[in-house]
PDB file of N, CA and C in Angstrom:
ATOM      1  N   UNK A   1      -6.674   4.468 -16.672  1.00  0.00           N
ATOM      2  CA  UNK A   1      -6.612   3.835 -15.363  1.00  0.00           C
ATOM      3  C   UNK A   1      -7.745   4.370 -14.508  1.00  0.00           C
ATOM      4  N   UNK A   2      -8.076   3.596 -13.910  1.00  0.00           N
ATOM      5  CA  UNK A   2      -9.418   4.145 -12.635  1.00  0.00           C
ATOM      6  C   UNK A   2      -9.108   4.637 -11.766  1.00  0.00           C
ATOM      7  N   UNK A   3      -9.622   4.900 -10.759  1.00  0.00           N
ATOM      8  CA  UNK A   3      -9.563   5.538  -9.357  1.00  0.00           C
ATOM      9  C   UNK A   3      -8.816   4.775  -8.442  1.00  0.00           C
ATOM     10  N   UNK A   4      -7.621   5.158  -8.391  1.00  0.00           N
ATOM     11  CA  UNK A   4      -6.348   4.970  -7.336  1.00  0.00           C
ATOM     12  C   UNK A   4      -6.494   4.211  -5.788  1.00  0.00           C
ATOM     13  N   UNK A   5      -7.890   4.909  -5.358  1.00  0.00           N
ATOM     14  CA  UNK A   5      -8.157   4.490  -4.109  1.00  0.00           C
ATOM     15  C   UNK A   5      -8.564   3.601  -3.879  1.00  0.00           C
ATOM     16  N   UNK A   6      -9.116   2.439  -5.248  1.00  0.00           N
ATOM     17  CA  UNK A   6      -9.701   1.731  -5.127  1.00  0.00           C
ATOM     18  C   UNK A   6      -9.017   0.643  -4.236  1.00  0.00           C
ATOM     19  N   UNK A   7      -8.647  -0.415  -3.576  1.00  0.00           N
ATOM     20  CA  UNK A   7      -7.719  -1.467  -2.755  1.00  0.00           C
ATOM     21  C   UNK A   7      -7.698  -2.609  -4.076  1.00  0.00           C
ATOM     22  N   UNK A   8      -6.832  -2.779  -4.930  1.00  0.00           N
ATOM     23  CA  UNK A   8      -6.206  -3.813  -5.760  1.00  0.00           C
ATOM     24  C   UNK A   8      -4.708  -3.521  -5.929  1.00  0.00           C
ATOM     25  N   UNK A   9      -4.056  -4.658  -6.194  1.00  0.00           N
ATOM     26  CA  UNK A   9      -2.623  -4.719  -6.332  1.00  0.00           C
ATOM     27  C   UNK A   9      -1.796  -3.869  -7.759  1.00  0.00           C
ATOM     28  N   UNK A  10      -2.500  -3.483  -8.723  1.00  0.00           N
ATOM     29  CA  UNK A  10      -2.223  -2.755  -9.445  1.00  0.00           C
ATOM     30  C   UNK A  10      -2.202  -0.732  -8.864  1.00  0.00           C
ATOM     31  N   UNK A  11      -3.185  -0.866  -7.829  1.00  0.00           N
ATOM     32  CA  UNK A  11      -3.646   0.654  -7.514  1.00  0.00           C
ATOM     33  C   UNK A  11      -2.108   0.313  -6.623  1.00  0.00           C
ATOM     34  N   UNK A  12      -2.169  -0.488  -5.796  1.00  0.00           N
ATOM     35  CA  UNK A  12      -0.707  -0.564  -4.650  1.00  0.00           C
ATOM     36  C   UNK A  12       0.865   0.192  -5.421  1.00  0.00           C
ATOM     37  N   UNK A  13       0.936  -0.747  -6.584  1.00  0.00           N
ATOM     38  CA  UNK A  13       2.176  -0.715  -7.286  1.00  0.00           C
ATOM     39  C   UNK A  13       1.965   0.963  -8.134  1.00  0.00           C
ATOM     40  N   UNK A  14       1.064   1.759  -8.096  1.00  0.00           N
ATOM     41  CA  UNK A  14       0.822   3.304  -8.546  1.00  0.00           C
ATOM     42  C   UNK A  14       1.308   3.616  -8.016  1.00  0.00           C
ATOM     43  N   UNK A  15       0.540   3.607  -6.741  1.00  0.00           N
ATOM     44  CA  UNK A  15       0.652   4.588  -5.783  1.00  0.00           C
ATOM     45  C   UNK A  15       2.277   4.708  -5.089  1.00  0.00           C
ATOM     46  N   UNK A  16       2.833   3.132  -4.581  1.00  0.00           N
ATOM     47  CA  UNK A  16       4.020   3.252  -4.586  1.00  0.00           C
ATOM     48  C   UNK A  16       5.312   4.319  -5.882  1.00  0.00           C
ATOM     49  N   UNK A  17       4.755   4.241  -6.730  1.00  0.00           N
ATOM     50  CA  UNK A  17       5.669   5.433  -7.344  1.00  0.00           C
ATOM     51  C   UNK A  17       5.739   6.717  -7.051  1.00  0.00           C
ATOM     52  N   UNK A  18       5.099   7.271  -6.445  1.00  0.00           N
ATOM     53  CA  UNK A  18       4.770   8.973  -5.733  1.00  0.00           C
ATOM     54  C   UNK A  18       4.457   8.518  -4.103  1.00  0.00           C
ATOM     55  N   UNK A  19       4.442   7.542  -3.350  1.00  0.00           N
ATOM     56  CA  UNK A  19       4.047   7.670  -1.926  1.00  0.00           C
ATOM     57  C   UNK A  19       5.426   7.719  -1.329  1.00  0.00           C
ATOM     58  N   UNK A  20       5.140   8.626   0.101  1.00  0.00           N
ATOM     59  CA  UNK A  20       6.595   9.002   0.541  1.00  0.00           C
ATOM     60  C   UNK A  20       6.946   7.538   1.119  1.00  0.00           C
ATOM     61  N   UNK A  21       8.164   7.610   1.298  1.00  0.00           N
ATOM     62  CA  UNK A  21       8.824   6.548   1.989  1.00  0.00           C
ATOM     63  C   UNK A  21       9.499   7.013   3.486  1.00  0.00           C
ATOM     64  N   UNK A  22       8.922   6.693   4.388  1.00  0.00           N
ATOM     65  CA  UNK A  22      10.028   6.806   5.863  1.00  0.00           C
ATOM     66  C   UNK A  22       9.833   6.019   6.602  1.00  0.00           C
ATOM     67  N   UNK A  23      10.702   5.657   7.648  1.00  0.00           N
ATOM     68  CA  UNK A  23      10.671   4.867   8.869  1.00  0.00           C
ATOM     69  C   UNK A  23      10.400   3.526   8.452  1.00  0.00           C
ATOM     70  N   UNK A  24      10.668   3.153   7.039  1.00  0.00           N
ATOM     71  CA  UNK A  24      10.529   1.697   6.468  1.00  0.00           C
ATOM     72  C   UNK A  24       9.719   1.281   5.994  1.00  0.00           C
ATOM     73  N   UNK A  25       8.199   2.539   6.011  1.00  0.00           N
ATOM     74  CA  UNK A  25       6.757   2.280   5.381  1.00  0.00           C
ATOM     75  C   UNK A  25       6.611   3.221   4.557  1.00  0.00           C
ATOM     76  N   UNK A  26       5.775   2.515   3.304  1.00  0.00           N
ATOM     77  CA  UNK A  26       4.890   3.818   2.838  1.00  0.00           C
ATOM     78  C   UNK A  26       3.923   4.102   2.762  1.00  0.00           C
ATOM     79  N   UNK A  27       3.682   5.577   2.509  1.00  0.00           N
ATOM     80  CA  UNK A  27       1.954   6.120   3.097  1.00  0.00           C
ATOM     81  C   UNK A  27       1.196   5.597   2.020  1.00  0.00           C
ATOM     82  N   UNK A  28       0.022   5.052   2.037  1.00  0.00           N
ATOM     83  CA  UNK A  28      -1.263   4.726   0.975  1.00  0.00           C
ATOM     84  C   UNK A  28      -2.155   5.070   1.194  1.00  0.00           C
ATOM     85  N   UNK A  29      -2.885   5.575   0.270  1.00  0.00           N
ATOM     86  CA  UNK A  29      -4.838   6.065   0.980  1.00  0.00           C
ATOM     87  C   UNK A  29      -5.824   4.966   0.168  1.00  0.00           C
ATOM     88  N   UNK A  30      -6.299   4.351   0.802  1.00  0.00           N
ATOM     89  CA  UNK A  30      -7.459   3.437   0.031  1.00  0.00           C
ATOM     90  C   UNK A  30      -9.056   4.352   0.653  1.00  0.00           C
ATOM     91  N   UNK A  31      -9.788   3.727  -0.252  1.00  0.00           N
ATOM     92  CA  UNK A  31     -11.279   3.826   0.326  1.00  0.00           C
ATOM     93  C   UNK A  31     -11.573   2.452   1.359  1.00  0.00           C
ATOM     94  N   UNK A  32     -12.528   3.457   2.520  1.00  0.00           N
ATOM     95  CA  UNK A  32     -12.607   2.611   3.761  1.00  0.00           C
ATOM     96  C   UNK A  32     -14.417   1.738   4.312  1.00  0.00           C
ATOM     97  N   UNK A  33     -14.631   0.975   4.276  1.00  0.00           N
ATOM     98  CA  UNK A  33     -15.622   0.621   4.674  1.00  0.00           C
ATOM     99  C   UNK A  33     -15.256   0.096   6.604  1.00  0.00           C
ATOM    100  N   UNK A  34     -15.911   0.061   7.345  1.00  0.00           N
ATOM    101  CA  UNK A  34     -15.350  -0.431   8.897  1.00  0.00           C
ATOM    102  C   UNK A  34     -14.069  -0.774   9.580  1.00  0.00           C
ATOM    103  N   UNK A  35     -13.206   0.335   8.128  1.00  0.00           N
ATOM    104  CA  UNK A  35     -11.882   0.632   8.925  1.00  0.00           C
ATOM    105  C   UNK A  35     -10.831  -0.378   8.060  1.00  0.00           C
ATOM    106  N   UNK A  36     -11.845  -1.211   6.979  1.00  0.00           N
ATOM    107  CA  UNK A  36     -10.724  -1.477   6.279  1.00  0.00           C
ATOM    108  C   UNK A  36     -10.779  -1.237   4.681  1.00  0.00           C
ATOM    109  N   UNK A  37      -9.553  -1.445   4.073  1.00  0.00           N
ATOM    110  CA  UNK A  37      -9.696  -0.764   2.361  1.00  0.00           C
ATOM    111  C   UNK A  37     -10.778  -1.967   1.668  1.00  0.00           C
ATOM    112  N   UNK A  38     -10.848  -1.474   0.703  1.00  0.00           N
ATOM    113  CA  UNK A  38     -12.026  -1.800  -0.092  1.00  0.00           C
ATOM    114  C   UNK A  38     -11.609  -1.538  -1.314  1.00  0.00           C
ATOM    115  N   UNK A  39     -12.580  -2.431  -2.609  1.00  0.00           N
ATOM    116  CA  UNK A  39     -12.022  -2.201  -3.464  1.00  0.00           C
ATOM    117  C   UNK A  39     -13.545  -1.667  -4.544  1.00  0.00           C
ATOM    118  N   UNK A  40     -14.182  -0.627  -3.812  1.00  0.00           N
ATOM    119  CA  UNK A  40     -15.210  -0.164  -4.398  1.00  0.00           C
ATOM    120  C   UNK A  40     -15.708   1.551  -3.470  1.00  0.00           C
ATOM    121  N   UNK A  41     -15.633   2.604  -4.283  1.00  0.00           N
ATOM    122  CA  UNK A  41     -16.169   3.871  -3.541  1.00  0.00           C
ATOM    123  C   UNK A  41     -16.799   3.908  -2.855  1.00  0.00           C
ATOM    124  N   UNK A  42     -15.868   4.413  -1.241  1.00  0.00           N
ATOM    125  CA  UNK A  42     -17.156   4.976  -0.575  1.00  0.00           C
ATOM    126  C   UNK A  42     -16.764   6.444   0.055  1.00  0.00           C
ATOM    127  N   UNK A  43     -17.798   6.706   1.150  1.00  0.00           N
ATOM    128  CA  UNK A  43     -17.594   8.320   1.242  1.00  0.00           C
ATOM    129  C   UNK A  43     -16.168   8.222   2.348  1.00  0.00           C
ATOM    130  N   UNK A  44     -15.563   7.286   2.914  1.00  0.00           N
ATOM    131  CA  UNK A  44     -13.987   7.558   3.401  1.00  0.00           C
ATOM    132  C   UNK A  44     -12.816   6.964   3.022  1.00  0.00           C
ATOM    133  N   UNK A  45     -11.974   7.953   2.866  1.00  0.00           N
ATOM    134  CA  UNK A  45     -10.491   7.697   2.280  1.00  0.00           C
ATOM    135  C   UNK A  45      -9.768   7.513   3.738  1.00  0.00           C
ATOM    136  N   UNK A  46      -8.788   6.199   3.862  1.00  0.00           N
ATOM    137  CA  UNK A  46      -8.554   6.329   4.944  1.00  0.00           C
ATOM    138  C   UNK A  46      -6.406   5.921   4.724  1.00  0.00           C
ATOM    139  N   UNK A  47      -5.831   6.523   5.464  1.00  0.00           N
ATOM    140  CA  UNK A  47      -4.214   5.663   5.232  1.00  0.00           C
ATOM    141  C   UNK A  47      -3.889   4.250   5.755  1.00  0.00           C
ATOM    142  N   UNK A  48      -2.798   3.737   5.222  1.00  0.00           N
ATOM    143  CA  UNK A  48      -2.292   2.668   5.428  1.00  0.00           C
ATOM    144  C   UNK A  48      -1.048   2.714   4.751  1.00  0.00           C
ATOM    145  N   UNK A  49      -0.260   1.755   5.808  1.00  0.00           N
ATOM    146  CA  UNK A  49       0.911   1.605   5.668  1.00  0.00           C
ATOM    147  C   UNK A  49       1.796   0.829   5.125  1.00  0.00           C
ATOM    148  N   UNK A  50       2.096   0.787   3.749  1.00  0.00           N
ATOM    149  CA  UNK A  50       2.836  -0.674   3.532  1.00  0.00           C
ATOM    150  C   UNK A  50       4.224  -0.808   3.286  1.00  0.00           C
ATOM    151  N   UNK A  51       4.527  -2.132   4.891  1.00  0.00           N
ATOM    152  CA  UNK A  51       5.637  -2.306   4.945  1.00  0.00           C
ATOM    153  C   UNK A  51       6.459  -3.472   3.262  1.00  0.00           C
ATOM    154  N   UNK A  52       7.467  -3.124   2.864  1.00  0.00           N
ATOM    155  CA  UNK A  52       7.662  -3.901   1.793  1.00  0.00           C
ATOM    156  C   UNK A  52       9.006  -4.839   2.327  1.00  0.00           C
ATOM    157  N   UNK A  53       9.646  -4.748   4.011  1.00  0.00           N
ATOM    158  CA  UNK A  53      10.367  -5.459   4.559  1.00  0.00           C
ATOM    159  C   UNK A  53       9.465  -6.810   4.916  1.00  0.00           C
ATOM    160  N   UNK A  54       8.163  -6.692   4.483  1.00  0.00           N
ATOM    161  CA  UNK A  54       7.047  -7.747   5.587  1.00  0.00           C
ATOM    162  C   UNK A  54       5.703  -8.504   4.400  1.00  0.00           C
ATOM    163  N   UNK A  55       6.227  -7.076   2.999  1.00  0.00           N
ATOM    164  CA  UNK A  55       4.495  -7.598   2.420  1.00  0.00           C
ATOM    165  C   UNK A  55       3.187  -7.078   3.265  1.00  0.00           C
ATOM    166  N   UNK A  56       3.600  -6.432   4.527  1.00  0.00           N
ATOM    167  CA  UNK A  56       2.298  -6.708   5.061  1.00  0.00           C
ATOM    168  C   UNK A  56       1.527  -4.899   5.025  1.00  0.00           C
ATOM    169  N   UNK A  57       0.099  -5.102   4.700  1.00  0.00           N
ATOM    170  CA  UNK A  57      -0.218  -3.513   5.266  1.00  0.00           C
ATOM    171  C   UNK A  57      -1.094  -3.346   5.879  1.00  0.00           C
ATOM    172  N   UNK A  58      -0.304  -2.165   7.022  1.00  0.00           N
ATOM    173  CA  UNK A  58      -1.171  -1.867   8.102  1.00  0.00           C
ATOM    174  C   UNK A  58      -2.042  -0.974   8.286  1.00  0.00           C
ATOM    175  N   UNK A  59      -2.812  -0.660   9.230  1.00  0.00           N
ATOM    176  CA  UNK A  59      -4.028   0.343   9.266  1.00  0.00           C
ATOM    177  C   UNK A  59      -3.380   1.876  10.204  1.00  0.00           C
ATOM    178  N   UNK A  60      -3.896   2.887  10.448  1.00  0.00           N
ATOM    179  CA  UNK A  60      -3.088   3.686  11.471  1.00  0.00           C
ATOM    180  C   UNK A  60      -3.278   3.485  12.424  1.00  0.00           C
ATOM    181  N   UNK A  61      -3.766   2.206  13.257  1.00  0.00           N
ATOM    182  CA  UNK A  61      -3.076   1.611  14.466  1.00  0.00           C
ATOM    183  C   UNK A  61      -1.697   0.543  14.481  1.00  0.00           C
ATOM    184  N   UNK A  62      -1.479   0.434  13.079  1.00  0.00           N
ATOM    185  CA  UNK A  62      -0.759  -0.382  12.897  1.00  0.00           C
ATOM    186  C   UNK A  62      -0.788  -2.158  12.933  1.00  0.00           C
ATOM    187  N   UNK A  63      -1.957  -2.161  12.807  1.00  0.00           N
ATOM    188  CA  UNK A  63      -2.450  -3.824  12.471  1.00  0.00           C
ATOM    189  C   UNK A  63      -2.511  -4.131  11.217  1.00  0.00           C
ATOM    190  N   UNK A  64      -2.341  -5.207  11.185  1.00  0.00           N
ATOM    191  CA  UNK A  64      -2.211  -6.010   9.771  1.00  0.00           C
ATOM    192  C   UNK A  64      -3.330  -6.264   9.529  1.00  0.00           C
ATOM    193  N   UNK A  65      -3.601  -5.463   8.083  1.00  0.00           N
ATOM    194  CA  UNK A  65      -5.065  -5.527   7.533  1.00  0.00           C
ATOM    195  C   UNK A  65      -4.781  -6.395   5.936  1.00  0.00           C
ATOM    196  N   UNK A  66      -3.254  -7.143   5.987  1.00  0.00           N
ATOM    197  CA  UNK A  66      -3.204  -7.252   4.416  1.00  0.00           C
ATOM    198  C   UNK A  66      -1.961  -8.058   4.273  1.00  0.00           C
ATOM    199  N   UNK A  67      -1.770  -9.079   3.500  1.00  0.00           N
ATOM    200  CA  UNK A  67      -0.307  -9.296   3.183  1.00  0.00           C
ATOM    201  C   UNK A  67      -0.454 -10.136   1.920  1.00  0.00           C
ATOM    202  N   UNK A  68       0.929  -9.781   1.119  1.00  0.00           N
ATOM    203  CA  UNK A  68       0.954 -10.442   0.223  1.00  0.00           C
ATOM    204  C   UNK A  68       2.634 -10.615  -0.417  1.00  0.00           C
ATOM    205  N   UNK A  69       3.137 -12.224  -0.677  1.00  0.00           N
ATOM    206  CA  UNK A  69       4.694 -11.841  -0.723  1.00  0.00           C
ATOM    207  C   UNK A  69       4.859 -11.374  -1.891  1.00  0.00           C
ATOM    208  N   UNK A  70       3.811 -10.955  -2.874  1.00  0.00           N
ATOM    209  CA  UNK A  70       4.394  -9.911  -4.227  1.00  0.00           C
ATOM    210  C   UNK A  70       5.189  -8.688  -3.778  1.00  0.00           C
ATOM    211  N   UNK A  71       4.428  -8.195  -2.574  1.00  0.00           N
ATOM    212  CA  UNK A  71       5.377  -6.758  -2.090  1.00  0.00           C
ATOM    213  C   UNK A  71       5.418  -7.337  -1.164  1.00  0.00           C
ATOM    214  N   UNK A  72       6.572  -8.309  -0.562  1.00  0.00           N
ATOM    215  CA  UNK A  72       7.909  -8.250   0.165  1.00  0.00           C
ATOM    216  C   UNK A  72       9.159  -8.947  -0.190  1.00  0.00           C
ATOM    217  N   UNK A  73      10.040  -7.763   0.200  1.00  0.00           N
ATOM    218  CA  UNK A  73      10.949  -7.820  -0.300  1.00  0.00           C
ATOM    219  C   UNK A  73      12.118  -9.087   0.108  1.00  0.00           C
ATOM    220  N   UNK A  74      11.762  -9.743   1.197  1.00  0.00           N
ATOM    221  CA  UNK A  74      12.097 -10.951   1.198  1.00  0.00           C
ATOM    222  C   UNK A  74      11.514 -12.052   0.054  1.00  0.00           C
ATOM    223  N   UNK A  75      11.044 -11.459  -0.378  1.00  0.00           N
ATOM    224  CA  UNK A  75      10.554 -12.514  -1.687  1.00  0.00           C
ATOM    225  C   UNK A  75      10.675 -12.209  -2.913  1.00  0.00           C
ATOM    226  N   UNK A  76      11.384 -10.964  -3.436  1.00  0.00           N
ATOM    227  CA  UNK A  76      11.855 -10.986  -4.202  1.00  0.00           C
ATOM    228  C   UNK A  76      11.131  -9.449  -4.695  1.00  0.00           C
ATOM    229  N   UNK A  77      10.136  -8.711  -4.078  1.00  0.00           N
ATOM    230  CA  UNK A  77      10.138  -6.815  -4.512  1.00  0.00           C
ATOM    231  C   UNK A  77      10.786  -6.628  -4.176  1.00  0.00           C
ATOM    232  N   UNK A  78      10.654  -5.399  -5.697  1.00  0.00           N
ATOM    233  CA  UNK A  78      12.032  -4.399  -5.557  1.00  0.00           C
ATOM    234  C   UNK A  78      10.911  -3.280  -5.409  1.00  0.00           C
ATOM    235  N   UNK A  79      11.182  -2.412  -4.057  1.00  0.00           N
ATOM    236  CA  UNK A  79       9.917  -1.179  -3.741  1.00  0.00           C
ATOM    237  C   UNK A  79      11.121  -0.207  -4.604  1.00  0.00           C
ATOM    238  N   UNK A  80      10.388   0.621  -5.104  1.00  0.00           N
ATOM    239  CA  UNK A  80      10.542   1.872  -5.765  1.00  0.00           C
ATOM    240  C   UNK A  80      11.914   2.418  -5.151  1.00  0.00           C
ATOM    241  N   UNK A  81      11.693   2.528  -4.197  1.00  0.00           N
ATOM    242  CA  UNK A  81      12.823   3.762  -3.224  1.00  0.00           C
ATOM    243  C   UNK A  81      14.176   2.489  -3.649  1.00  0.00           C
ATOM    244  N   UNK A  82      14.395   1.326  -3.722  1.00  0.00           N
ATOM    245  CA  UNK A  82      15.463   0.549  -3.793  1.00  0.00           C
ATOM    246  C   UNK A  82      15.662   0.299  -5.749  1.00  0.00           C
ATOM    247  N   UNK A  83      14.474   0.745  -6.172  1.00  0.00           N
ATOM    248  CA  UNK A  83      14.667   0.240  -7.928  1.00  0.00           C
ATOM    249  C   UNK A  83      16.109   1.452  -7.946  1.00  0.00           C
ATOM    250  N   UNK A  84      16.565   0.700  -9.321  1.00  0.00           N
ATOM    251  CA  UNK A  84      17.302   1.647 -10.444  1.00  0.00           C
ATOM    252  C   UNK A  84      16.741   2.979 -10.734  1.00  0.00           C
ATOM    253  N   UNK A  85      16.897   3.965 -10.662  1.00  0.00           N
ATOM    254  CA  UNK A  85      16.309   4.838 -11.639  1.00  0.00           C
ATOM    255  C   UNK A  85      17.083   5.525 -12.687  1.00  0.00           C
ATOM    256  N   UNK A  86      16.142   5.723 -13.578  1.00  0.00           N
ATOM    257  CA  UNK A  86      17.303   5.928 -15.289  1.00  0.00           C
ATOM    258  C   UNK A  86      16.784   7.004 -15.912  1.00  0.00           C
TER     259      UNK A  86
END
């Protein structure tokens, strides 16, 4: 697997297995070009938040930099913190 930080929907669904969960979001670090993720190295790693009640993810002002209904859970994800575990 490649570099985690990269911004694609496979790096999302990783990272969700080890990112904490609180207050209904979870933490993500992508690489940042003018404040938003990217899906190619650069010199800043920046957080974001993805809500999986919404699909949507936000920046740390909390704007919507992203959505997609694969991760929301009105559409049918199951985020990690709600899966089975066995």
């Amino acid at each position: 697997m490649g570099d985690l930080y990269l911004f694609r929907d496979e790096n999302i669904l990783e990272q969700l297995k080890t990112a904490p969960f609180m207050l209904g979001y979870y933490t993500l670090k992508f690489y940042t070009e003018n404040g938003k993720p990217v899906n190619k190295i650069t010199g800043t790693l920046s957080e974001f938040y993805l809500y999986p009640s919404g699909g949507t993810l936000r920046d740390s002002s909390f704007n919507i930099v992203f959505y997609d209904s694969r991760f929301d859970t009105y559409r049918g994800f199951k985020p990690p913190h709600l899966s089975d575990t066995k």
